[in-house]
Protein backbone atom coordinates (compact mmCIF):
# COMPACT_ATOMS: atom_id res chain seq x y z
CA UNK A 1 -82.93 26.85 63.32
CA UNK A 2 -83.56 23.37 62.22
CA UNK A 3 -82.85 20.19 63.94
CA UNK A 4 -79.17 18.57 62.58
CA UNK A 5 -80.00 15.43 61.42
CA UNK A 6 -77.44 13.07 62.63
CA UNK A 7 -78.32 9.49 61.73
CA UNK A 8 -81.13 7.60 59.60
CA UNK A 9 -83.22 7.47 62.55
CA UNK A 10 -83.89 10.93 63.09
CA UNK A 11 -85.45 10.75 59.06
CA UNK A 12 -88.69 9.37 61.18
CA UNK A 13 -88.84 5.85 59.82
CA UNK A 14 -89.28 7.46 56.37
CA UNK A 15 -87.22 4.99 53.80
CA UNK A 16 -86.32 5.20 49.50
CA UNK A 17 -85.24 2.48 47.67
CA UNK A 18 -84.62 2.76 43.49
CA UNK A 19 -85.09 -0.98 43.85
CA UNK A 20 -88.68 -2.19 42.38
CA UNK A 21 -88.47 -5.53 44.28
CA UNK A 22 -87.33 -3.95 47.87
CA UNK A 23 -89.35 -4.73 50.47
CA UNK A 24 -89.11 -3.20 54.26
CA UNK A 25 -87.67 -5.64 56.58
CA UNK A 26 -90.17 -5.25 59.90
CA UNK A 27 -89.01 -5.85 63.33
CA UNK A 28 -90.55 -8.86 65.19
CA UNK A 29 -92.20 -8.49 68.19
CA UNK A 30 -91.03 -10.89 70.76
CA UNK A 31 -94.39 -12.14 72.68
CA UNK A 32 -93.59 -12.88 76.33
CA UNK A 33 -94.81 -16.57 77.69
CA UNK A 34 -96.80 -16.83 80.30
CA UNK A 35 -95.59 -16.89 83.90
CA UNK A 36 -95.98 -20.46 83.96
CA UNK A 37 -93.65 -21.06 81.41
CA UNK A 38 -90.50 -18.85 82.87
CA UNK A 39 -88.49 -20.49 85.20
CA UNK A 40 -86.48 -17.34 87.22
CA UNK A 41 -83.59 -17.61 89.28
CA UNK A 42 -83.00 -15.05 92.22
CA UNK A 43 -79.46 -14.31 92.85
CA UNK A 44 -77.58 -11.67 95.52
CA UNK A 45 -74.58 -9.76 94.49
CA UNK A 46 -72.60 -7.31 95.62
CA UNK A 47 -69.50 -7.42 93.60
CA UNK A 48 -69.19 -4.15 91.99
CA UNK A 49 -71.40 -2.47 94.14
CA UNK A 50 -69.59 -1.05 97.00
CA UNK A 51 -70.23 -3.54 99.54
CA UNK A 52 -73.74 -3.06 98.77
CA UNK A 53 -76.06 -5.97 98.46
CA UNK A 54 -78.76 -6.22 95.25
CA UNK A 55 -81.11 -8.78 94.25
CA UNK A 56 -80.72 -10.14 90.79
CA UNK A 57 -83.43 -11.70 89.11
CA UNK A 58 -82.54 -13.35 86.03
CA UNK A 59 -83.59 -15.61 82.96
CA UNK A 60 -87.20 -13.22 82.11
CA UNK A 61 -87.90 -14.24 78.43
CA UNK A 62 -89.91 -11.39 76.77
CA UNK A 63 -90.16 -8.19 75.27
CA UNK A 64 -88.18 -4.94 76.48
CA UNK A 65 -91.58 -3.51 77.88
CA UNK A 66 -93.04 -6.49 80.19
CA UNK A 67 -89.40 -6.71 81.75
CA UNK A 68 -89.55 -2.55 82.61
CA UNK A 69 -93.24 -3.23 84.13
CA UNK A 70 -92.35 -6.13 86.09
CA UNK A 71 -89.18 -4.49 87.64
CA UNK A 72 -91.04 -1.44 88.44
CA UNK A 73 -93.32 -3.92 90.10
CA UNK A 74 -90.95 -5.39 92.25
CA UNK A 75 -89.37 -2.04 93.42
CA UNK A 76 -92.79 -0.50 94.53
CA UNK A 77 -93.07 -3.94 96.24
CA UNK A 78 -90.18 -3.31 98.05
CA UNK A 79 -90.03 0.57 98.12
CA UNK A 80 -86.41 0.59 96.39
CA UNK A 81 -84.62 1.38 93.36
CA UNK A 82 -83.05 -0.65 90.45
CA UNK A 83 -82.79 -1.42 86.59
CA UNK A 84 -83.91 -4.00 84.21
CA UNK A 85 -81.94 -4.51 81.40
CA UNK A 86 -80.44 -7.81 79.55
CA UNK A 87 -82.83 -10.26 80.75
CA UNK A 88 -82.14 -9.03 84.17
CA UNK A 89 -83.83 -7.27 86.91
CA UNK A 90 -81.67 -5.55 89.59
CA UNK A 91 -83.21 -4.51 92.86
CA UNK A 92 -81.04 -2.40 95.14
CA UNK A 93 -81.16 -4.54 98.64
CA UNK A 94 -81.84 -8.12 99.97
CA UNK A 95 -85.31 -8.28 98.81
CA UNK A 96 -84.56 -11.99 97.85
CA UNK A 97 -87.31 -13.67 100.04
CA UNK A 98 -89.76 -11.41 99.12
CA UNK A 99 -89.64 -11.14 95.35
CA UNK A 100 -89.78 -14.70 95.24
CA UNK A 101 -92.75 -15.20 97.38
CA UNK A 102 -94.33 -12.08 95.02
CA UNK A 103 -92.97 -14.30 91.78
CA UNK A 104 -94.37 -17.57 92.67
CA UNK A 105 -98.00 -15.76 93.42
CA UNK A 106 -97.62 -14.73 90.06
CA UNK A 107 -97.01 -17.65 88.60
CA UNK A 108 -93.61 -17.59 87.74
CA UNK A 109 -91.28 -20.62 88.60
CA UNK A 110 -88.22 -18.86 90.55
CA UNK A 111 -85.36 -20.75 91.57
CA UNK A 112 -83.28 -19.60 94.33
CA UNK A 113 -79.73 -19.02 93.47
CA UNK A 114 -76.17 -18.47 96.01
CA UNK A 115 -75.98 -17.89 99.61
């Protein structure tokens, strides 16, 4: 049985046009700066959590990719969970200390944020 095609998406990329003078708008890539150039702040929450504590890193200018690699960085640094998405990098636990001191060997300029 073949595959329901849902949305354009699932065409593969694949796109018709009767117009002679249509051209295919490309996505950018958004290049990531340096380290040096990011200035990070490093936040605790725990509002919405359940009482738990996470450390928020926020402000990461880049690309979808370099902010997954980072994060995963930080939570095999501190042998925890979390998420990156929005800008933001959520590790489960007060890791705050820590992730900055990692940061700031990294080059990035990392603020500290709260309590």
């Amino acid at each position: 049985m073949a595959k329901k095609i849902s949305s354009l998406e699932d065409l593969g990329g694949f796109v018709f046009s009767t117009n002679k003078d249509f051209e295919l708008e490309r996505e950018e890539v958004e290049e990531t700066p340096a380290p040096s150039e990011q200035r990070l702040e490093a936040h605790l929450d725990k509002k919405n959590r359940g009482g738990k504590i996470a450390t928020i890193i926020k402000g990461f200018e880049g690309n979808e990719d370099d902010l997954k690699a980072l994060a995963k960085d930080l939570k095999t640094l501190c042998g925890v969970g979390g998420s990156a998405k929005d800008s933001e990098i959520i590790i489960q636990g007060n890791f705050r200390d820590k992730i900055m001191e990692y940061l700031q060997k990294k080059g990035y300029k990392v603020k500290r944020v709260g309590g």
